[in-house]
Protein backbone atom coordinates (compact mmCIF):
# COMPACT_ATOMS: atom_id res chain seq x y z
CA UNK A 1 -94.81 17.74 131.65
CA UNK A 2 -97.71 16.85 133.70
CA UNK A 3 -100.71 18.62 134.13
CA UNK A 4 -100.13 18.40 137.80
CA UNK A 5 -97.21 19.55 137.34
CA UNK A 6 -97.81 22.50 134.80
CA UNK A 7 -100.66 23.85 136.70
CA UNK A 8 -98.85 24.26 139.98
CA UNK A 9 -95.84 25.71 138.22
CA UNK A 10 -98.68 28.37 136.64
CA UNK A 11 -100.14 28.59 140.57
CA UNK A 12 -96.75 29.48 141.55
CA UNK A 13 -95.81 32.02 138.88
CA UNK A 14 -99.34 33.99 139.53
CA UNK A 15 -98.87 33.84 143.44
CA UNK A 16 -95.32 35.43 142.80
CA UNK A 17 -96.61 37.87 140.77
CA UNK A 18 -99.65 38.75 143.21
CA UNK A 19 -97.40 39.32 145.73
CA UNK A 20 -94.89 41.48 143.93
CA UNK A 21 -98.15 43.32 143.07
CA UNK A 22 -99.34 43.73 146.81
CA UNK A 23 -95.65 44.64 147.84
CA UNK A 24 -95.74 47.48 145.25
CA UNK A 25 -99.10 48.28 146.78
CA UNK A 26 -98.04 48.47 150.09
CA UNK A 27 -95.30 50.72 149.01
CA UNK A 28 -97.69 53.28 147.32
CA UNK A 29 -99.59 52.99 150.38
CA UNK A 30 -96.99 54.04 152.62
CA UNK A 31 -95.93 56.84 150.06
CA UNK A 32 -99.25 58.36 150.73
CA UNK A 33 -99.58 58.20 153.98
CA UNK A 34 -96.79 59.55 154.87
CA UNK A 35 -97.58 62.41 152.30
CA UNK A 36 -101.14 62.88 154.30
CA UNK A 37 -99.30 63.37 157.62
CA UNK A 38 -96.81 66.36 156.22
CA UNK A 39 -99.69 67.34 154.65
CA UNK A 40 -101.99 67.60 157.92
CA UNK A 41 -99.08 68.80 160.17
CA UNK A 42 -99.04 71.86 157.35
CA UNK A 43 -102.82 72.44 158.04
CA UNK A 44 -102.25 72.92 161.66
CA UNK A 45 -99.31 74.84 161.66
CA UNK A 46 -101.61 77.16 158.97
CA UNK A 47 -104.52 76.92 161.52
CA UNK A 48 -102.08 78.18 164.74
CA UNK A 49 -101.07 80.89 162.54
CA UNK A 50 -104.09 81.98 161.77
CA UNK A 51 -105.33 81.73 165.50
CA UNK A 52 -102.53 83.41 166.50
CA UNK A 53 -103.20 86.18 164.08
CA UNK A 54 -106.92 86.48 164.84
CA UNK A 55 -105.84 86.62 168.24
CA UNK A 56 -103.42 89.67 167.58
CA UNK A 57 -106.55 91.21 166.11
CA UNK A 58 -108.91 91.28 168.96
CA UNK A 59 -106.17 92.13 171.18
CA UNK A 60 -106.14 95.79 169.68
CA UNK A 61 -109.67 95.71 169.24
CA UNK A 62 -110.18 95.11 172.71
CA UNK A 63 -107.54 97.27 174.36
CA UNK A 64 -108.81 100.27 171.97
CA UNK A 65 -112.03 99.87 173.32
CA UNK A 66 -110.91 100.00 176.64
CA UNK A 67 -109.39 103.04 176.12
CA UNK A 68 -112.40 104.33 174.39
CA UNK A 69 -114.58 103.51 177.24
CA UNK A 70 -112.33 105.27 179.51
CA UNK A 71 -111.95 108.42 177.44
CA UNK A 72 -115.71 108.35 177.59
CA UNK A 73 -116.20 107.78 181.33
CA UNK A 74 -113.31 110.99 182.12
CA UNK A 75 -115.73 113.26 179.96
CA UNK A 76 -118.79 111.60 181.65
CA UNK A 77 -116.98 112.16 185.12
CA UNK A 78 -118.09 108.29 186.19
C-alpha cells in the first residue's frame, strides 16, 4: 500500500469516527435541553403557585383590615 493511499484511508477512518463522536454529541445535547425546558416549565408552574398563594394571603389580610377599619369607624361614629 501506498502512502497516499494509507494516509487517506487513516483520514477517512478519523473523519468517521469524529463524526460518530459529534452525532453522539448532538444527541447529549438534545437530551439536555430538552431536560432544561421540563425543568423551567416546573419553575414556573412552582412560581404561579406560589403567587397564587401569596395572593390568597393578602386577600384575607386585606379584607380583615377592612373590616377592622370599619368596626373602628362604627365605634368612632365617622
Amino acid at each position: 500500500m501506498k502512502i497516499e493511499n494509507f494516509y487517506r484511508y487513516l483520514t477517512a477512518a478519523q473523519l468517521s469516527k469524529i463524526g460518530a463522536y459529534g452525532v453522539r454529541m448532538l444527541e447529549k445535547q438534545d437530551s439536555m435541553l430538552e431536560k432544561q425546558d421540563e425543568s423551567a416549565k416546573e419553575i414556573v408552574s412552582e412560581i404561579r403557585l406560589l403567587r397564587n398563594d401569596l395572593k390568597s394571603c393578602f386577600d384575607e389580610r386585606i379584607n380583615r383590615l377592612e373590616l377592622e377599619m370599619v368596626q373602628i369607624k362604627a365605634k368612632v361614629c365617622i
